[in-house]
Protein backbone atom coordinates (compact mmCIF):
# COMPACT_ATOMS: atom_id res chain seq x y z
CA UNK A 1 15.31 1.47 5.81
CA UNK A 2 16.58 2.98 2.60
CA UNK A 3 18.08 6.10 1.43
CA UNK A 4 15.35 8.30 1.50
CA UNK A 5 14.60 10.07 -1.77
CA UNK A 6 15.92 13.64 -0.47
CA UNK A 7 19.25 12.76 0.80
CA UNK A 8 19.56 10.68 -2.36
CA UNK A 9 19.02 13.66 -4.63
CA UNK A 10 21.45 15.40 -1.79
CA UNK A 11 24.33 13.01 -2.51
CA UNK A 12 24.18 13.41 -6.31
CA UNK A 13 24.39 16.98 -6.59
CA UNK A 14 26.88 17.26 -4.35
CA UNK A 15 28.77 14.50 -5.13
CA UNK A 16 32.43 15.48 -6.86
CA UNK A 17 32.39 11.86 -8.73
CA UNK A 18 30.18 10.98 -11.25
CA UNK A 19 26.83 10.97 -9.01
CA UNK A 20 26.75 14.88 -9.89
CA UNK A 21 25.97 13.54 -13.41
CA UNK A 22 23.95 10.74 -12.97
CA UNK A 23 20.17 10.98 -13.96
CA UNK A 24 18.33 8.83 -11.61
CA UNK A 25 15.43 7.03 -13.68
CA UNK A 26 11.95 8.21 -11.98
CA UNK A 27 10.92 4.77 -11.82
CA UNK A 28 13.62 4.11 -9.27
CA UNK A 29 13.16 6.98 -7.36
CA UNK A 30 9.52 5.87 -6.52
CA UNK A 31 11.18 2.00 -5.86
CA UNK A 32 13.33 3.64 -3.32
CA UNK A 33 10.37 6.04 -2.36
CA UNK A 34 8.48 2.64 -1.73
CA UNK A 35 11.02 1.31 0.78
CA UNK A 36 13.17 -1.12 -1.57
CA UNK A 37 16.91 -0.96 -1.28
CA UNK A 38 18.36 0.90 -4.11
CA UNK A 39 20.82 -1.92 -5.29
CA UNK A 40 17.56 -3.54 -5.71
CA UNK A 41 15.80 -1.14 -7.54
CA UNK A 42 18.09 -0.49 -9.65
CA UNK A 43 18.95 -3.68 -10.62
CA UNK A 44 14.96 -4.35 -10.97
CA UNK A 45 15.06 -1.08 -13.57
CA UNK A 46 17.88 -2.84 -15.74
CA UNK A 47 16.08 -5.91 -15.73
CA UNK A 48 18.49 -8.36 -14.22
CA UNK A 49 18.03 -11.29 -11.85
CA UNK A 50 20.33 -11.32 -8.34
CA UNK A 51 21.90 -14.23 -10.02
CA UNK A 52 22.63 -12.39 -12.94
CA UNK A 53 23.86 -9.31 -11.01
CA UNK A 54 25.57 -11.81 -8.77
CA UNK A 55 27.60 -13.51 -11.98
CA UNK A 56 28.37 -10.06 -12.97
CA UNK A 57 30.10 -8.80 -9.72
CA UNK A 58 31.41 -11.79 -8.17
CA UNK A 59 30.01 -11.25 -4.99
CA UNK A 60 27.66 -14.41 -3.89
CA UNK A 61 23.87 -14.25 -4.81
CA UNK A 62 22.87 -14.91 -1.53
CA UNK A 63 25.10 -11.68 -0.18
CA UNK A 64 23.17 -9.61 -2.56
CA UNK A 65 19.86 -11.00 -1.62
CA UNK A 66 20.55 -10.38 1.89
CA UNK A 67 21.61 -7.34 1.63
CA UNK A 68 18.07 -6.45 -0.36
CA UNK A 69 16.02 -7.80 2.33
CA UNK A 70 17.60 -5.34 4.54
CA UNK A 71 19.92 -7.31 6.37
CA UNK A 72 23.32 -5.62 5.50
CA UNK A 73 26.50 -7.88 4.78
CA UNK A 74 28.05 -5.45 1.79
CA UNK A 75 30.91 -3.26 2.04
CA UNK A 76 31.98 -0.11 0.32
CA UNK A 77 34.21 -2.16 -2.22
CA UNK A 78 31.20 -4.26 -3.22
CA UNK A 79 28.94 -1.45 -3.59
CA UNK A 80 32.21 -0.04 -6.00
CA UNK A 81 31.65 -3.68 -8.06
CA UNK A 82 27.63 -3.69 -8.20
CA UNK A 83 28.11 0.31 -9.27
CA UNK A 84 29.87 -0.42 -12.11
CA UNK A 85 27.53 -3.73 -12.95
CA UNK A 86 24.39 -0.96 -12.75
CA UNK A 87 26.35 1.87 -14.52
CA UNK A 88 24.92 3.69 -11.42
CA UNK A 89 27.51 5.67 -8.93
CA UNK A 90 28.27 3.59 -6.29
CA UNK A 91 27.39 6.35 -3.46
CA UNK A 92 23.72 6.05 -4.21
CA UNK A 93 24.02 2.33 -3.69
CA UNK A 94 24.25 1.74 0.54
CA UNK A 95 21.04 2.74 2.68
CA UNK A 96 21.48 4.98 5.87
């Protein structure tokens, strides 16, 4: 399941990194709200392909894809990469 809407409004404003800061589109809210993983949605919001994300981060396109199906297989360092690919804070990147 993914970071539910609350907690991921939670992390951001009480984040002491650059999540306090970070505007999270509406559109990807209501993704998340929806039950997609938020690498996903925001990936979907930027417009890029897993393949492109994938080239991007270095971390295999099949990892990612896995990982947005709900099957796990990232770490906190590749969360750190994919943040940085998305311009989005990594800590609102892993489901709970």
């Amino acid at each position: 399941m993914a970071i539910s809407i609350p907690r991921m409004r939670n992390v951001a404003a009480n984040s002491l990194t650059d999540a306090a800061h970070f505007r999270i589109p509406p559109a990807v809210l209501a993704a998340i709200d929806s039950g997609i993983e938020p690498v996903q949605a925001f990936r979907l919001a930027k417009g890029i392909s897993v393949q492109e994300l994938a080239d991007a981060t270095g971390i295999a396109a099949d990892r990612i894809a896995s990982f947005e199906a709900g099957k796990g297989g990232l770490h906190w360092t590749d969360f750190k990469v994919i943040g940085k690919a998305l311009a989005v804070p990594p800590e609102l990147l892993p489901n709970d």
